[in-house]
C-alpha atoms as a PDB file:
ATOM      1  CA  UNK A   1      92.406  80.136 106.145  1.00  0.00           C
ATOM      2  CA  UNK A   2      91.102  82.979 103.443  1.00  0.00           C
ATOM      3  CA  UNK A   3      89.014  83.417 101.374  1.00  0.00           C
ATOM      4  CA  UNK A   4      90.464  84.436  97.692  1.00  0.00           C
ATOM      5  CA  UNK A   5      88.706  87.880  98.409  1.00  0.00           C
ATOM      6  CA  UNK A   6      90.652  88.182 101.313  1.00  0.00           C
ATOM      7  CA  UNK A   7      93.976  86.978 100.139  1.00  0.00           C
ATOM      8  CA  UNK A   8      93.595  89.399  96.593  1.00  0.00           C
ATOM      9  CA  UNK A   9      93.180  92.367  99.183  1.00  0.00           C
ATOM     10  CA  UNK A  10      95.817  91.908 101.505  1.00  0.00           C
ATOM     11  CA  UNK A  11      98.113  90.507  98.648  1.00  0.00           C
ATOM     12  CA  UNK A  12      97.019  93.890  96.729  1.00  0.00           C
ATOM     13  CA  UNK A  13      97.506  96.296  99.518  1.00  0.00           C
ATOM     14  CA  UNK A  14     100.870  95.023 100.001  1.00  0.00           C
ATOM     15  CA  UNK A  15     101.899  95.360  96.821  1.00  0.00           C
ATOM     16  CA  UNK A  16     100.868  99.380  96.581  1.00  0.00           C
ATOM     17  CA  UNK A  17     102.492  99.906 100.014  1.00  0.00           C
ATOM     18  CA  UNK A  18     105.519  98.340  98.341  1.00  0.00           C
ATOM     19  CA  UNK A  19     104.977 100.365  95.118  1.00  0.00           C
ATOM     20  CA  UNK A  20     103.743 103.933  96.216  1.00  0.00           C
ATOM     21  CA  UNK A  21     104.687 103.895 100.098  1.00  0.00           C
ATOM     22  CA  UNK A  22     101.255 104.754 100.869  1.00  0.00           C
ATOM     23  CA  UNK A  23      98.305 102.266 101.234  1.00  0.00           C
ATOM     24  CA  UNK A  24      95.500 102.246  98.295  1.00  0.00           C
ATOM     25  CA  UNK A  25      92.004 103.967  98.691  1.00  0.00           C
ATOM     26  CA  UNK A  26      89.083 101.740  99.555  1.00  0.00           C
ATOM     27  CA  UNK A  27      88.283 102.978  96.212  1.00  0.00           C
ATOM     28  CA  UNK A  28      91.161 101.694  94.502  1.00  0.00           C
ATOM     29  CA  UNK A  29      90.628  98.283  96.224  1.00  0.00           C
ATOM     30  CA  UNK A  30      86.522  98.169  95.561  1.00  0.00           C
ATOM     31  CA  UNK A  31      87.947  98.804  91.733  1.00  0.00           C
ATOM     32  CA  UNK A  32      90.707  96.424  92.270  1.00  0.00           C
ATOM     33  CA  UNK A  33      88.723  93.902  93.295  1.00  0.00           C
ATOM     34  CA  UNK A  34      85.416  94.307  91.602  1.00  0.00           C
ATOM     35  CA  UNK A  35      83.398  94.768  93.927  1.00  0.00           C
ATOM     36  CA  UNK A  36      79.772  96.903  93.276  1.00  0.00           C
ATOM     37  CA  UNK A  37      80.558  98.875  96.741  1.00  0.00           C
ATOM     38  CA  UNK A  38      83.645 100.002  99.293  1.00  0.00           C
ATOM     39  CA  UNK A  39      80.901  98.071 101.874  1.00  0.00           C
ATOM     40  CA  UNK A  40      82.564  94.647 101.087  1.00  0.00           C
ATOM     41  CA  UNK A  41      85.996  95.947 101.134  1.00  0.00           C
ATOM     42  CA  UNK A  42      85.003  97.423 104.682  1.00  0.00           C
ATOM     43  CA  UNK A  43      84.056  93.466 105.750  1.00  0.00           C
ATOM     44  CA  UNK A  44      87.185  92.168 104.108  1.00  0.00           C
ATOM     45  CA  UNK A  45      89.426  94.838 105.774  1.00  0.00           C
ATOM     46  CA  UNK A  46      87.829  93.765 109.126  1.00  0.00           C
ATOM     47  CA  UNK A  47      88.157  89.933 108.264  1.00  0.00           C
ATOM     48  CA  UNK A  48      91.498  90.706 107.970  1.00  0.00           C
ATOM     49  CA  UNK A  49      92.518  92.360 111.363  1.00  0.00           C
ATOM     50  CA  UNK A  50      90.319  89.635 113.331  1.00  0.00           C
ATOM     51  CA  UNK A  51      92.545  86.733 111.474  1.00  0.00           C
ATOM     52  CA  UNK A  52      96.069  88.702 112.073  1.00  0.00           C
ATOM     53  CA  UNK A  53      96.890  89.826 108.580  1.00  0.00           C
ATOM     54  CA  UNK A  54      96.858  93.023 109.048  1.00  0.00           C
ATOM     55  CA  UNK A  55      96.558  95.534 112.018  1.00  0.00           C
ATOM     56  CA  UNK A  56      94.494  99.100 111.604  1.00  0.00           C
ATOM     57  CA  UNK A  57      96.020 101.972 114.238  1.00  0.00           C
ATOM     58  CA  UNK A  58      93.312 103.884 115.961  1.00  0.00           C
ATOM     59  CA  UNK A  59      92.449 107.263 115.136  1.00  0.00           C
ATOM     60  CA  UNK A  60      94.491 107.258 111.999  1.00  0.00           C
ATOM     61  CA  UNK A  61      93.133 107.789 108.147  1.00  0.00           C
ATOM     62  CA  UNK A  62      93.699 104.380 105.841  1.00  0.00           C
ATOM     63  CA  UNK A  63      96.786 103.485 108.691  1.00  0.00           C
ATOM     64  CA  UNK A  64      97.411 100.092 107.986  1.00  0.00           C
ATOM     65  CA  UNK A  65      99.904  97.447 108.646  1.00  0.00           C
ATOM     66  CA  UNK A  66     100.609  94.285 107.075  1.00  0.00           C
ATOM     67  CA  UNK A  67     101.856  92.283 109.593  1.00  0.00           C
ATOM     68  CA  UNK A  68     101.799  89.020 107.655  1.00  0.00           C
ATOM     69  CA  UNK A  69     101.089  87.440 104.693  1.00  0.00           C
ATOM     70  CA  UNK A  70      99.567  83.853 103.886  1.00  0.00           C
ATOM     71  CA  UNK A  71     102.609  81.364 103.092  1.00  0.00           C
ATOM     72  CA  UNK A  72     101.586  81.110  99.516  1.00  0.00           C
ATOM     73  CA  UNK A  73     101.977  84.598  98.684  1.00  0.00           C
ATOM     74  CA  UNK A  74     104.874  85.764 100.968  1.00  0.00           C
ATOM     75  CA  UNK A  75     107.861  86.936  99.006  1.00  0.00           C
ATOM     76  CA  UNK A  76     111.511  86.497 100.061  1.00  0.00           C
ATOM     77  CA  UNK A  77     112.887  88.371 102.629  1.00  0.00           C
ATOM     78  CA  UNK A  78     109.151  89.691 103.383  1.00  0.00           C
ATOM     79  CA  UNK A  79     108.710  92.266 106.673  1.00  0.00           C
ATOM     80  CA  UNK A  80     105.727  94.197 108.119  1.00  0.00           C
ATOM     81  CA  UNK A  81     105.721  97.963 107.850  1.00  0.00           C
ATOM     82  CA  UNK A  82     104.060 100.414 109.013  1.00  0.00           C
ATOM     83  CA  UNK A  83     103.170 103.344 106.760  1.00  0.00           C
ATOM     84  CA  UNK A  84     101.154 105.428 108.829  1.00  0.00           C
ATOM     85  CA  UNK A  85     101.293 105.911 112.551  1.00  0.00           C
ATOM     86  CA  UNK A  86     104.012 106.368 115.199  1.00  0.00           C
ATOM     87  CA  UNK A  87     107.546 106.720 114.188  1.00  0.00           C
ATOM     88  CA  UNK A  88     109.356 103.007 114.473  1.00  0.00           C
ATOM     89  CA  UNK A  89     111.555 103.798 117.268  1.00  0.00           C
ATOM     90  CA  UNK A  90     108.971 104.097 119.724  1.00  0.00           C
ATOM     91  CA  UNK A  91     106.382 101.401 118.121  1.00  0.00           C
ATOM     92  CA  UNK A  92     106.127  98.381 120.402  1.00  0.00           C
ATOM     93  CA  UNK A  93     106.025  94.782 118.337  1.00  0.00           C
ATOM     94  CA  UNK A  94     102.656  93.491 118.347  1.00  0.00           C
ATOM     95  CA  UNK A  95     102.464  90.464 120.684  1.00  0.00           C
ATOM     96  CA  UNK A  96     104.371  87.280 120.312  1.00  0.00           C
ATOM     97  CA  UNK A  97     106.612  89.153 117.525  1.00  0.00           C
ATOM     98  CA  UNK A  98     110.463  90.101 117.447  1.00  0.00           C
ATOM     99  CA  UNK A  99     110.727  93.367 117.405  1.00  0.00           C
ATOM    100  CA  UNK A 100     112.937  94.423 113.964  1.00  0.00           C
ATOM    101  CA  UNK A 101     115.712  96.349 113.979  1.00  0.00           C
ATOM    102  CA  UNK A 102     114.997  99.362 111.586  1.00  0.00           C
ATOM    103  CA  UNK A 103     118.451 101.206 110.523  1.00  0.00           C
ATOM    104  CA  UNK A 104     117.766 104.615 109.272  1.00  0.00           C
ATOM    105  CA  UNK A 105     119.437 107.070 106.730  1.00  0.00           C
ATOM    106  CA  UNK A 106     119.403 110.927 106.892  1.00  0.00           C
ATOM    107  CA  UNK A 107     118.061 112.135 103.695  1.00  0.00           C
ATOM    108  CA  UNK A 108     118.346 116.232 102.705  1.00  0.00           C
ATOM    109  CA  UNK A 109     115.040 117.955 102.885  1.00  0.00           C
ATOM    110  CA  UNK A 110     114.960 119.774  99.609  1.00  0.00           C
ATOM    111  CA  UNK A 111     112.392 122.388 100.866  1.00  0.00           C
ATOM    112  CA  UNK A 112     108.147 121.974 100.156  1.00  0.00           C
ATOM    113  CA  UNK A 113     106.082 120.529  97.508  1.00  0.00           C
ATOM    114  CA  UNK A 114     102.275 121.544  96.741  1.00  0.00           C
ATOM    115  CA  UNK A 115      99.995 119.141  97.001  1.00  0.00           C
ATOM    116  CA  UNK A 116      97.377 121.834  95.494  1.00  0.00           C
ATOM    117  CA  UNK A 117      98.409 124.879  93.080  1.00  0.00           C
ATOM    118  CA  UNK A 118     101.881 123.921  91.888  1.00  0.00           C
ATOM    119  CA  UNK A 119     104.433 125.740  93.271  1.00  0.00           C
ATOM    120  CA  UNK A 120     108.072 127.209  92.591  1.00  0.00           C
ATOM    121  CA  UNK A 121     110.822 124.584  91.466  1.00  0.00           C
ATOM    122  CA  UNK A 122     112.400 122.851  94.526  1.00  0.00           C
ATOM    123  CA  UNK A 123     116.503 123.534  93.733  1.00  0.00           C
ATOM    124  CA  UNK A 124     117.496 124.191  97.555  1.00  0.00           C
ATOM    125  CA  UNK A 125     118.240 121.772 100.826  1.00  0.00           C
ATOM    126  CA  UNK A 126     116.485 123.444 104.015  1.00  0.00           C
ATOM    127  CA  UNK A 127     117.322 120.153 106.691  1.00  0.00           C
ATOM    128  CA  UNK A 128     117.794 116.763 106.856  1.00  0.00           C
ATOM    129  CA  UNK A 129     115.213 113.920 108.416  1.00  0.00           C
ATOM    130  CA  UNK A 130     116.147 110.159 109.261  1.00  0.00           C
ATOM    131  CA  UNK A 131     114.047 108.046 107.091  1.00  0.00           C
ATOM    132  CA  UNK A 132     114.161 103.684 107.570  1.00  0.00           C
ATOM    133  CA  UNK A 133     115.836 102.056 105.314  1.00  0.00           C
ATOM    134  CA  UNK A 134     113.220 100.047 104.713  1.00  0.00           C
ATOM    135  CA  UNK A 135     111.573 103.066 102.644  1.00  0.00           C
ATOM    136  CA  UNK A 136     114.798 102.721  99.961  1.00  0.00           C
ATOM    137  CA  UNK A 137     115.020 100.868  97.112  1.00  0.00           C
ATOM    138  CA  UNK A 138     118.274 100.114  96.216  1.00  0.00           C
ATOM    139  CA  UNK A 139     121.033 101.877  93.804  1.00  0.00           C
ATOM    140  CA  UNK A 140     118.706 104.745  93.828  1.00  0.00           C
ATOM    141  CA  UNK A 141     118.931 108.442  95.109  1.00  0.00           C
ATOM    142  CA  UNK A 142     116.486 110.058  97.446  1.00  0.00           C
ATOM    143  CA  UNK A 143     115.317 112.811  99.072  1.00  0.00           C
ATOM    144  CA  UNK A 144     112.730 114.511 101.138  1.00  0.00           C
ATOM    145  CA  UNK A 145     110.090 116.813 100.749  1.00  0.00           C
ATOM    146  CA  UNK A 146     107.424 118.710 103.112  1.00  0.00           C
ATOM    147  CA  UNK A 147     104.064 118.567 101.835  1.00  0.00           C
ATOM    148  CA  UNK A 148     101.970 121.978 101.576  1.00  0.00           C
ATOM    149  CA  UNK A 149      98.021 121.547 101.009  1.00  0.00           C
ATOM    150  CA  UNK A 150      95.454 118.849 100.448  1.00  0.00           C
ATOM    151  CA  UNK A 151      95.207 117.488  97.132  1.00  0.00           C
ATOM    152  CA  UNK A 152      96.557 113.812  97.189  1.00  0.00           C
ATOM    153  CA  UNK A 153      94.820 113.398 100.613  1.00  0.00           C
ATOM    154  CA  UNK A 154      93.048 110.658  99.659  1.00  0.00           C
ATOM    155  CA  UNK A 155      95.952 108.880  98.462  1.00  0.00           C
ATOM    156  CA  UNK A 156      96.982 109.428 102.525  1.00  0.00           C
ATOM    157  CA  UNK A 157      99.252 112.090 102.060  1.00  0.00           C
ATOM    158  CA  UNK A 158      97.764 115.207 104.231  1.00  0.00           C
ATOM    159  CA  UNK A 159      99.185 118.366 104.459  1.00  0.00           C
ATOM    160  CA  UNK A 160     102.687 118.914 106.729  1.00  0.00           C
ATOM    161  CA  UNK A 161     103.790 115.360 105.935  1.00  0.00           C
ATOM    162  CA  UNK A 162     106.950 114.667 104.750  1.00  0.00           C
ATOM    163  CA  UNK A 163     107.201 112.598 101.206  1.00  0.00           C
ATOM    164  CA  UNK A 164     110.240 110.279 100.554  1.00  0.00           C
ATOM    165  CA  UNK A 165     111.143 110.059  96.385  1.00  0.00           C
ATOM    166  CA  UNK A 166     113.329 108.155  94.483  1.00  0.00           C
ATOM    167  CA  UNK A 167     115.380 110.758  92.264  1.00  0.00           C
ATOM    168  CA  UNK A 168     113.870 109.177  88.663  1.00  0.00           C
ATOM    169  CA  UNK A 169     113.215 110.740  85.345  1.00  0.00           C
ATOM    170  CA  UNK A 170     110.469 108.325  84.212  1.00  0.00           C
ATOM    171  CA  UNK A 171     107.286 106.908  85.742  1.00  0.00           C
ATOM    172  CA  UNK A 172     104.792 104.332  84.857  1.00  0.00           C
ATOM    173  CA  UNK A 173     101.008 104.930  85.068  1.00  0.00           C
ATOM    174  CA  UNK A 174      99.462 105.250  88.386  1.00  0.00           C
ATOM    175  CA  UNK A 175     102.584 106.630  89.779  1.00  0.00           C
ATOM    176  CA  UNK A 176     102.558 109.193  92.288  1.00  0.00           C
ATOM    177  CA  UNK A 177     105.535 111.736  90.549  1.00  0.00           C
ATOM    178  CA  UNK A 178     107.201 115.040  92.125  1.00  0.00           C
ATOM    179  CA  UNK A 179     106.270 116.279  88.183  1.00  0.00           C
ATOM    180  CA  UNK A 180     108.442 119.988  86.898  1.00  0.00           C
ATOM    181  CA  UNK A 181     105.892 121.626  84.978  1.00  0.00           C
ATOM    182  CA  UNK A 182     107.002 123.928  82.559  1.00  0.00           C
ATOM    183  CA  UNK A 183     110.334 123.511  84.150  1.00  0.00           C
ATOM    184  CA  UNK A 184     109.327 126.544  87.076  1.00  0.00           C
ATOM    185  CA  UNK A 185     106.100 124.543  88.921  1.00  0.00           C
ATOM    186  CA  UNK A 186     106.665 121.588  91.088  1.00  0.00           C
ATOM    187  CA  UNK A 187     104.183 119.271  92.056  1.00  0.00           C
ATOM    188  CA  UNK A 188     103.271 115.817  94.210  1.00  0.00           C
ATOM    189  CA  UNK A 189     100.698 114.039  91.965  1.00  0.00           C
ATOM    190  CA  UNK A 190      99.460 110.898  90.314  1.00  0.00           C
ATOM    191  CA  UNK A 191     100.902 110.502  86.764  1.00  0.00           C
ATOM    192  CA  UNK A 192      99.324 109.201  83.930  1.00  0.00           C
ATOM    193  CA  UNK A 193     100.132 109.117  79.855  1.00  0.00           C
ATOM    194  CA  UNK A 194      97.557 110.141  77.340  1.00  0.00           C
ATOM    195  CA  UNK A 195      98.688 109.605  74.204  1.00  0.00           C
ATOM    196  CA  UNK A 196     101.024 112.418  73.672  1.00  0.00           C
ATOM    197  CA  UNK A 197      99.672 114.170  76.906  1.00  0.00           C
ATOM    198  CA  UNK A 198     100.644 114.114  80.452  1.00  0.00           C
ATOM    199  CA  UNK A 199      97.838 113.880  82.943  1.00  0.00           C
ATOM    200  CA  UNK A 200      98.531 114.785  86.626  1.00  0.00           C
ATOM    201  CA  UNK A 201      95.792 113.796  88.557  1.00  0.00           C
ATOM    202  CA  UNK A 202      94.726 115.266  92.134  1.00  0.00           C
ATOM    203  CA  UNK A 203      93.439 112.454  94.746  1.00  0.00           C
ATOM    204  CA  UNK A 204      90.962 115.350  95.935  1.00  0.00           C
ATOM    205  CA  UNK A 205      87.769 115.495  94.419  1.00  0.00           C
ATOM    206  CA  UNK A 206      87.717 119.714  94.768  1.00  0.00           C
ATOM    207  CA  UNK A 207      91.021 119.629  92.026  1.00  0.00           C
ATOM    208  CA  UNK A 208      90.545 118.783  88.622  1.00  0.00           C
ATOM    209  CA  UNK A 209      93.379 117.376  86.809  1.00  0.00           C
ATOM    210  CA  UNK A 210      95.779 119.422  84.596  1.00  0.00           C
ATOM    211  CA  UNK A 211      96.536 117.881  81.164  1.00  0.00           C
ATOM    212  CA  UNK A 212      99.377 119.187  79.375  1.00  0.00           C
ATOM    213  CA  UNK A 213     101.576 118.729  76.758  1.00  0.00           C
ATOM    214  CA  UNK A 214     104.351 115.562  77.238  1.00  0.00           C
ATOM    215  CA  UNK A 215     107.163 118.174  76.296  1.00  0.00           C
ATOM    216  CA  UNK A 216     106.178 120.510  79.211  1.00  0.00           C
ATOM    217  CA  UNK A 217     106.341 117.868  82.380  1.00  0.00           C
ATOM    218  CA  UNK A 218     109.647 116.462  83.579  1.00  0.00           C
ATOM    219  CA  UNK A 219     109.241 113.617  86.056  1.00  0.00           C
ATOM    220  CA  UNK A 220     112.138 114.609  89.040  1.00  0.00           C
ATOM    221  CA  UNK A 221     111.185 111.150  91.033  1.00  0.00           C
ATOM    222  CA  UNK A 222     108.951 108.996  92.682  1.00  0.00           C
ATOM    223  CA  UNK A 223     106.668 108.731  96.248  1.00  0.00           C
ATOM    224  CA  UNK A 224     108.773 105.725  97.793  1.00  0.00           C
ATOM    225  CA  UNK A 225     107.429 106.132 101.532  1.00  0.00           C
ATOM    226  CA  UNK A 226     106.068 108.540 103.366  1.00  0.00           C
ATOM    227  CA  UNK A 227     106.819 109.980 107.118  1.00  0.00           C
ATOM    228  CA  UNK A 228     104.145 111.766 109.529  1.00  0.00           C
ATOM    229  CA  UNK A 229     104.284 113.778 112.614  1.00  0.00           C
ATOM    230  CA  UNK A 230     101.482 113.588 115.247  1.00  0.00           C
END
């Protein structure tokens, strides 16, 4: 049994991993939940893994799995994913589990996107990578990108990762948007509408966030999951 602390955090995190493709900051959840300090979130987190819930991979930043979710709060056609860690095809199924079948689709790699000092417009495909299909929503169109430098690291996206999107011209707030910037710059960052502004916020303290103009920023799509090489 959880507590309702408990069952708001796991219930949360799943719902950003379903949202963003990247687990929240214990930030984000000490904010979420209310809580005065990220201590508390640290004893829910481990209240968590010792009841099952969720599983935390060694040696990994903010890698964590939902592996179930209480009864009363598991939507239809609910499945554990991992969004950092191994790749799935050579993850074993924690004990007493089925393993699932993961079918993948090769997405284009349409070349790098700063994480940092915006860079040149992304127009070109350089590769492909095999992404789970799990990381697609449906009806939409996606692609890849390779991150370059550090500024949504604590969102969990590091430098050298690979960034799936969902090919969209509009975002809500809190989104994290591949965002056109004066229709030359690219960036990966976390959107946000200020009144007829466009704020693009780093998740790296040493970047400040750029505010500009809603006519110069053209959303080009979503973070929808997220792949990493060790």
């Amino acid at each position: 049994m959880l507590t309702r602390k408990q069952k708001d955090l796991l219930v949360f995190i799943h719902k950003r991993v379903q949202r963003d493709g990247v687990p929240p900051s214990f930030e984000e959840m000490k904010d979420a939940l209310d809580l005065r300090s990220k201590s508390g979130i640290h004893r829910l987190i481990t209240a968590l893994e010792e009841r099952g819930f969720i599983r935390r991979l060694a040696h990994r930043a903010r890698a964590i799995e939902v592996v179930r979710l209480p009864e009363d709060a598991k939507p239809a056609g609910f499945q554990p994913r991992v969004i950092e860690g191994d790749a799935p095809a050579r993850r074993q199924a924690p004990s007493g589990q089925r393993p699932v079948r993961i079918d993948a689709t090769e997405l284009p790699v349409m070349g790098r996107i700063a994480a940092g000092v915006p860079i040149e417009a992304i127009t070109e495909v350089n590769g492909h990578v095999a992404v789970p299909g799990q990381m697609l929503t449906s009806g939409g169109t996606h692609y890849a990108l390779e991150v370059r430098g550090d500024s949504m690291i604590e969102a969990g996206i590091n430098d050298g990762d690979v960034v799936v999107i969902r090919e969209q011209d509009a975002a809500d707030n809190g989104d994290i948007v591949v965002a056109l910037v004066e229709g030359q710059e690219a960036t990966l960052k976390r959107f946000r509408r200020q009144g007829g502004m466009i704020a693009l916020e780093a998740a790296n303290s040493a970047y400040e966030t750029r505010l500009l103009p809603e006519g110069k920023v053209n959303v080009q799509g979503r973070l929808v999951g997220l792949i990493r090489t060790y």
